[in-house]
C-alpha atoms as a PDB file:
ATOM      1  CA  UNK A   1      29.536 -13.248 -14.018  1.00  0.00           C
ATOM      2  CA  UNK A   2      29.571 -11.381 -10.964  1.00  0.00           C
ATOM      3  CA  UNK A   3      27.034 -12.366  -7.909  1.00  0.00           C
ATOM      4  CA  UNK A   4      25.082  -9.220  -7.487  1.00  0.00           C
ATOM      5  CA  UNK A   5      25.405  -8.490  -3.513  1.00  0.00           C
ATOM      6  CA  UNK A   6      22.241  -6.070  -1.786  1.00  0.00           C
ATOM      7  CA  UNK A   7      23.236  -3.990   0.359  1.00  0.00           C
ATOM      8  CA  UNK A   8      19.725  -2.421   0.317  1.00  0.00           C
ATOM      9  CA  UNK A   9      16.876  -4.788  -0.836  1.00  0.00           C
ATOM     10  CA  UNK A  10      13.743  -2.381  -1.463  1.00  0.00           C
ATOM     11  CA  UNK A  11      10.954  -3.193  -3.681  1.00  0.00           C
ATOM     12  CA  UNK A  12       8.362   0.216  -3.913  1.00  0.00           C
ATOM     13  CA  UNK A  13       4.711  -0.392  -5.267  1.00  0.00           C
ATOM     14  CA  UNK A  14       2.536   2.188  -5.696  1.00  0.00           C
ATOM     15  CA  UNK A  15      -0.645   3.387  -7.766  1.00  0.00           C
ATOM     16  CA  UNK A  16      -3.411   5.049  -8.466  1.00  0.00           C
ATOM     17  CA  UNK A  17      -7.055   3.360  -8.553  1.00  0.00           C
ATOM     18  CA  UNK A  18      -9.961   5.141 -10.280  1.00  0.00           C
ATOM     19  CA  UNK A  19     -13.762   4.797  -9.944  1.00  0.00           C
ATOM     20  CA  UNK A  20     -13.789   3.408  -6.526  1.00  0.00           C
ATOM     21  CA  UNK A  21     -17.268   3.339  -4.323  1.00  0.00           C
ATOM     22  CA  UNK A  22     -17.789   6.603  -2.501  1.00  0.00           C
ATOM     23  CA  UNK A  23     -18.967   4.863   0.781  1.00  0.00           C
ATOM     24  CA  UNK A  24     -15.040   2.272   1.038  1.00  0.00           C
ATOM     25  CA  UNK A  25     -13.130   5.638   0.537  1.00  0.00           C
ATOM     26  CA  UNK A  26     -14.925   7.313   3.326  1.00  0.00           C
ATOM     27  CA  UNK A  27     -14.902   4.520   5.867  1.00  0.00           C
ATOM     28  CA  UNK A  28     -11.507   5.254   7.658  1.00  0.00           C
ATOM     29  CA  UNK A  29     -12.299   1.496   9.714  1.00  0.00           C
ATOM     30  CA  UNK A  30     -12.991  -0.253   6.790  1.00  0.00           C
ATOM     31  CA  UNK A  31      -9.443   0.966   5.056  1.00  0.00           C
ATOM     32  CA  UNK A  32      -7.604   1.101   8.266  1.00  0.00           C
ATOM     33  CA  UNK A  33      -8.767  -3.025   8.371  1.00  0.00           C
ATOM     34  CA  UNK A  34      -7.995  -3.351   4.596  1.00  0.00           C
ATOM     35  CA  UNK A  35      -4.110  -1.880   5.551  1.00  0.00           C
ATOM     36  CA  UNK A  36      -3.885  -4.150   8.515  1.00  0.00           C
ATOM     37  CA  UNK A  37      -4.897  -7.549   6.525  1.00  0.00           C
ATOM     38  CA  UNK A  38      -2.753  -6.231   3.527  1.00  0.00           C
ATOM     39  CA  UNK A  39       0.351  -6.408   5.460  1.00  0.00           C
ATOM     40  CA  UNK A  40      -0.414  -9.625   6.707  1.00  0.00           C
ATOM     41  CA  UNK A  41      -1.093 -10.632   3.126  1.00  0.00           C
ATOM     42  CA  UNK A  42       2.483  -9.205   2.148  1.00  0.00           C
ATOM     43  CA  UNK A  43       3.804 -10.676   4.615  1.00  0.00           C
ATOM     44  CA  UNK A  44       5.140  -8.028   6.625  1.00  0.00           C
ATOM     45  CA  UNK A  45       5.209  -6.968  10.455  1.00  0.00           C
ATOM     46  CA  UNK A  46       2.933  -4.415  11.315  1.00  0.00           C
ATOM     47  CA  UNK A  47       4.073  -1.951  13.808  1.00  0.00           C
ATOM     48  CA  UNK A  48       1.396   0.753  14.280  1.00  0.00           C
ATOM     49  CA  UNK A  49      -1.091   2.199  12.437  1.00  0.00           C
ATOM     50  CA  UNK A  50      -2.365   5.732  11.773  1.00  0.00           C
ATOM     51  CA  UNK A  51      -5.668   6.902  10.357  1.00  0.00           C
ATOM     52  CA  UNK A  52      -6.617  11.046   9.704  1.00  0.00           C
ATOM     53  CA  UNK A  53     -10.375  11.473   8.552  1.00  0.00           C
ATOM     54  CA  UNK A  54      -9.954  14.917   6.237  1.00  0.00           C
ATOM     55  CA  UNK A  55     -13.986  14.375   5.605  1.00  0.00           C
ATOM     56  CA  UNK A  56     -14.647  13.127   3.014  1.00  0.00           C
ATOM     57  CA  UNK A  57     -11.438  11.726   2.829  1.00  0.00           C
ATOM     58  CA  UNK A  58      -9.045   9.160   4.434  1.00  0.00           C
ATOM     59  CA  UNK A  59      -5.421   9.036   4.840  1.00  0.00           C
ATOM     60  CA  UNK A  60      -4.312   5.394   6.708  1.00  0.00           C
ATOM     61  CA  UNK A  61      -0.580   4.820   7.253  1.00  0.00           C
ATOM     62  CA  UNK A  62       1.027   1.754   8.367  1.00  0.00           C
ATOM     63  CA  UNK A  63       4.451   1.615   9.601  1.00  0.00           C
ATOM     64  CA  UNK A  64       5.608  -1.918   8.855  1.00  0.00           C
ATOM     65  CA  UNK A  65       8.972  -2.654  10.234  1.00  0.00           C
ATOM     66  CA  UNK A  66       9.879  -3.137   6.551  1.00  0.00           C
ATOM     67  CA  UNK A  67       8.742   0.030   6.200  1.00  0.00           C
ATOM     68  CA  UNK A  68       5.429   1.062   5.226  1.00  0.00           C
ATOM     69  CA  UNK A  69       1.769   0.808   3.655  1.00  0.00           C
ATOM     70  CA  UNK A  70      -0.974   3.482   3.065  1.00  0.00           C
ATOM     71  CA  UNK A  71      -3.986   4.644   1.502  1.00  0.00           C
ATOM     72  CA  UNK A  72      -4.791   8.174   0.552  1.00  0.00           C
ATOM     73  CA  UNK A  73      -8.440   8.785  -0.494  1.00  0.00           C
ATOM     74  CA  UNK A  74     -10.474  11.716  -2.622  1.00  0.00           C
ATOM     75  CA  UNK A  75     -14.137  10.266  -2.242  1.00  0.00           C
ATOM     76  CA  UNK A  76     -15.443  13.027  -4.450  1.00  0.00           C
ATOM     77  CA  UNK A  77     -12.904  12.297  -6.951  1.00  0.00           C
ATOM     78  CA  UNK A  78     -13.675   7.818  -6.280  1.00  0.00           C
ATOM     79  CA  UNK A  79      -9.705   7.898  -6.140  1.00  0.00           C
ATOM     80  CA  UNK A  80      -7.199   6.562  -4.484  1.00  0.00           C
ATOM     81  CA  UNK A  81      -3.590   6.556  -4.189  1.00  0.00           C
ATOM     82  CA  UNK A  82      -1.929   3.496  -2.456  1.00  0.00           C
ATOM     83  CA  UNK A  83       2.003   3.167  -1.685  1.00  0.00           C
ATOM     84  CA  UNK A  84       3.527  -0.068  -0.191  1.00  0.00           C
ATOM     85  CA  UNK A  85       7.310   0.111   0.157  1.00  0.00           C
ATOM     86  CA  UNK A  86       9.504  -2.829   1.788  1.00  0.00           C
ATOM     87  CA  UNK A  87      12.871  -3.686   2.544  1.00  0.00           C
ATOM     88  CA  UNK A  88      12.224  -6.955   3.566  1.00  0.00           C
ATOM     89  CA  UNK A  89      13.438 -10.061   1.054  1.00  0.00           C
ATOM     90  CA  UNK A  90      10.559 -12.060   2.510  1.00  0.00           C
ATOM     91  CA  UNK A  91       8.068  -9.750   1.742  1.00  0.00           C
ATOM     92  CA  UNK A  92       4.810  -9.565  -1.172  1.00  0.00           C
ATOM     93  CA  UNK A  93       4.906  -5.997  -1.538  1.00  0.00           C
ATOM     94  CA  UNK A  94       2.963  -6.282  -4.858  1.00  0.00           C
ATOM     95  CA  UNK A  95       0.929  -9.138  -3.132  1.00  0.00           C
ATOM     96  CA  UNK A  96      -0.676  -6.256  -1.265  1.00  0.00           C
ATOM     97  CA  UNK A  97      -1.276  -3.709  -3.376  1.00  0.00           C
ATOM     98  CA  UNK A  98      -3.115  -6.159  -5.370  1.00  0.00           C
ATOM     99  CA  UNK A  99      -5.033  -7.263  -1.845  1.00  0.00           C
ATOM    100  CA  UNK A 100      -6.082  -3.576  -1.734  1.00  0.00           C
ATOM    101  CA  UNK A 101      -6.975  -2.882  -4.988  1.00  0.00           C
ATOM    102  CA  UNK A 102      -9.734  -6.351  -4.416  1.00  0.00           C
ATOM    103  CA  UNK A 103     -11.323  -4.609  -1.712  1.00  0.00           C
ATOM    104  CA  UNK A 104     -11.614  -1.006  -2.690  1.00  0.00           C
ATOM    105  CA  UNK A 105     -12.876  -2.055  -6.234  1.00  0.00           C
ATOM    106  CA  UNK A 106     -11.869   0.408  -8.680  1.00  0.00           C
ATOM    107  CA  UNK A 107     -13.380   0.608 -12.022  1.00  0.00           C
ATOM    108  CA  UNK A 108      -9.842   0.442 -12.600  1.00  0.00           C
ATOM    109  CA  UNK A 109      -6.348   0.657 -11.592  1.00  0.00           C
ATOM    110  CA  UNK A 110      -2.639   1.455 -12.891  1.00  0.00           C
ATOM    111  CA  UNK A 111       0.866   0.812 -10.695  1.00  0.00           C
ATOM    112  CA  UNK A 112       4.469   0.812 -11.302  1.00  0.00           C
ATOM    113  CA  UNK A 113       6.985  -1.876  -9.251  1.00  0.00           C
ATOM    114  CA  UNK A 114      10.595   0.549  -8.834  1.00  0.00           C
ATOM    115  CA  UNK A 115      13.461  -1.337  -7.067  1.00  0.00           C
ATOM    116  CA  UNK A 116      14.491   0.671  -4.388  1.00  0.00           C
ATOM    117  CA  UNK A 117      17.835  -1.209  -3.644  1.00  0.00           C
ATOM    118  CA  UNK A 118      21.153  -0.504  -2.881  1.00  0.00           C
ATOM    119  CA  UNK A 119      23.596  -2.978  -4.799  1.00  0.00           C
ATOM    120  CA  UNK A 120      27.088  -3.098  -4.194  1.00  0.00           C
END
C-alpha cells in the first residue's frame, strides 16, 4: 500500500446553528472574544481579527495563520453561520466549532467536516 503524501493538509468545518439567544448574536465583543478563545481552543495562531456590526447583526473574522475562523449572525432569524478552515496538521478545527457552538447556545446545530487537502 502506498503512503498517502499531503501536499495540502486542509480540514474545513462549518455549520449552521439555530435558535440561538438574540442578545450573544448581537454582542459583536462577546463573539469577537468567543473567536479569539476558539482559536486558542483549536489550537491555532491568531493573526488579526475583524468585527462589522450590520445592526442587528454581526460578522467576526479571524485570520489565523492556518487560515481562518468566523461568525456570521441574523439575530432576528437566532442564526448563525460559523466557518473554521485550517491547514495546519496540529490544529482542532472541529475542536472549535464545537467551542463556539457551547457559547452561543443554539437550540440546535448541524455541520459538515470536508477535507480540503491536496494529496499527491
Amino acid at each position: 500500500m502506498k503512503e498517502v503524501k499531503y501536499l495540502v493538509y486542509g480540514k474545513h468545518v462549518y455549520g449552521s446553528l439555530y435558535g440561538c439567544d438574540y442578545e450573544l448574536l448581537s454582542d459583536p465583543k462577546f463573539l469577537e472574544e468567543v473567536v479569539v478563545e476558539a482559536a486558542k481552543v483549536g489550537n491555532m495562531t491568531l493573526l488579526e481579527v475583524k468585527t462589522w456590526h450590520i445592526s442587528p447583526g454581526v460578522s467576526v473574522v479571524a485570520v489565523v495563520l492556518e487560515s481562518h475562523i468566523a461568525i456570521h449572525t441574523w439575530p432576528e432569524y437566532y442564526f448563525a453561520a460559523v466557518d473554521v478552515y485550517s491547514c495546519g496538521r496540529h490544529s482542532k478545527p472541529e475542536e472549535a466549532f464545537k467551542y463556539i457552538v457551547s457559547r452561543l447556545k443554539p437550540k440546535r446545530f448541524e455541520y459538515t467536516v470536508a477535507d480540503r487537502s491536496y494529496i499527491e
